[in-house]
Protein backbone atom coordinates (compact mmCIF):
# COMPACT_ATOMS: atom_id res chain seq x y z
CA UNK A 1 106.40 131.77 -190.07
CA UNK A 2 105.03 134.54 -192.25
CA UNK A 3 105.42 134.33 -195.77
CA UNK A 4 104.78 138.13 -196.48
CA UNK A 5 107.19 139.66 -198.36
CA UNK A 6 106.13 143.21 -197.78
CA UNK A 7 107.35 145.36 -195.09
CA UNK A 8 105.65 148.05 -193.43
CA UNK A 9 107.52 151.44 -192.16
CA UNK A 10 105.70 154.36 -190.90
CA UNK A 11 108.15 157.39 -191.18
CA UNK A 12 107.01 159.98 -189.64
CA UNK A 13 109.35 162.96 -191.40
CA UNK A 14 107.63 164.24 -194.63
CA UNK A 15 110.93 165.51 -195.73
CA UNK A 16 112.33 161.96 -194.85
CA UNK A 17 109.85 160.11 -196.33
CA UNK A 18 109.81 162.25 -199.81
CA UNK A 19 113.91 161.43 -199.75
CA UNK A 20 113.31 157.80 -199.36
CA UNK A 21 110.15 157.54 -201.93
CA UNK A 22 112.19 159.56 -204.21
CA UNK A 23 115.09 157.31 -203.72
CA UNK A 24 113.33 154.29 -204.19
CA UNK A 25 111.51 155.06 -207.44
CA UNK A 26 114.98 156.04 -209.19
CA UNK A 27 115.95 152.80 -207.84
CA UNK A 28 113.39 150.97 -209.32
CA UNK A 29 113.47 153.30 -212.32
CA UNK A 30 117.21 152.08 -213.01
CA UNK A 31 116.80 148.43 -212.53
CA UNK A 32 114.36 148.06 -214.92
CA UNK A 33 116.76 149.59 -217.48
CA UNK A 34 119.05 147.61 -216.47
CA UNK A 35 117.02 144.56 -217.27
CA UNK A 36 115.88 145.57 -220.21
CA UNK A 37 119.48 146.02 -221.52
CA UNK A 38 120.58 142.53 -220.25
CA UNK A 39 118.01 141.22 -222.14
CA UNK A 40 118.14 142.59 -225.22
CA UNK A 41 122.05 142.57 -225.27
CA UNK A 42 121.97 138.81 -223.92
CA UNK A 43 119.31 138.03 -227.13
CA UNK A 44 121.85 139.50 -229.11
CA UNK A 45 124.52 137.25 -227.87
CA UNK A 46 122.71 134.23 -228.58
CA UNK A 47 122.06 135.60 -232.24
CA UNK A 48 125.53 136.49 -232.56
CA UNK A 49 125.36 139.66 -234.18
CA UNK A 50 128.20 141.71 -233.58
CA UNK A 51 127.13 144.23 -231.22
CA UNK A 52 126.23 143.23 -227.89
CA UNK A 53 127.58 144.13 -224.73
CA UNK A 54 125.89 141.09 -222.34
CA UNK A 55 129.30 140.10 -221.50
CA UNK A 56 129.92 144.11 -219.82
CA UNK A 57 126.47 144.20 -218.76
CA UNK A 58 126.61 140.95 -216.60
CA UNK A 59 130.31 141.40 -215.53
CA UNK A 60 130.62 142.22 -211.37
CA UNK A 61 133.95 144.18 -211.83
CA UNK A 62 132.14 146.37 -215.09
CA UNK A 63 129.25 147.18 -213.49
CA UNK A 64 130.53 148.31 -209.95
CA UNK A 65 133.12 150.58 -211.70
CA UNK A 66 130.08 152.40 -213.99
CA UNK A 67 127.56 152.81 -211.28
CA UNK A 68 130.42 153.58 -208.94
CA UNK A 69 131.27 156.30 -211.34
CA UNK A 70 135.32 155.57 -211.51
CA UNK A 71 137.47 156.17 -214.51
CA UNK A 72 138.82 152.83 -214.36
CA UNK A 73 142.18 151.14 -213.22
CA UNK A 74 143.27 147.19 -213.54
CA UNK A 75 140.28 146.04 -214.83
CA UNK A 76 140.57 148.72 -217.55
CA UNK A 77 140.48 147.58 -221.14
């Protein structure tokens, strides 16, 4: 058993492959936000200042409505 964890893909379709690079990178691009938010909100938390939003940043049912772009509904606050 192999314990590579890259993958190789040779795509053939420039305009393909430019879709999926781009893709990825803005992928990449928004995790890292991400992270840096959960940390620096979840530092807050253990300070306990009074602004921090670790507890919307790490919440399943928060975060699938924002990147899902809805306006909301039962989980609404």
């Amino acid at each position: 058993m192999s314990d590579k964890r890259t993958r190789i893909i040779k795509i053939r379709n420039k305009e393909d492959k430019e879709k999926i690079r781009d893709y990825f990178y803005k992928y990449r691009h928004f995790e890292n936000m991400l992270l840096i938010l959960i940390k620096n909100n979840y530092n807050l938390s253990k300070e306990e200042k009074d602004r921090n939003d670790f507890k919307y940043l790490s919440d399943y049912s928060v975060m699938r409505a924002v990147l899902g772009s809805t306006e909301g509904g039962k989980h609404k606050e």
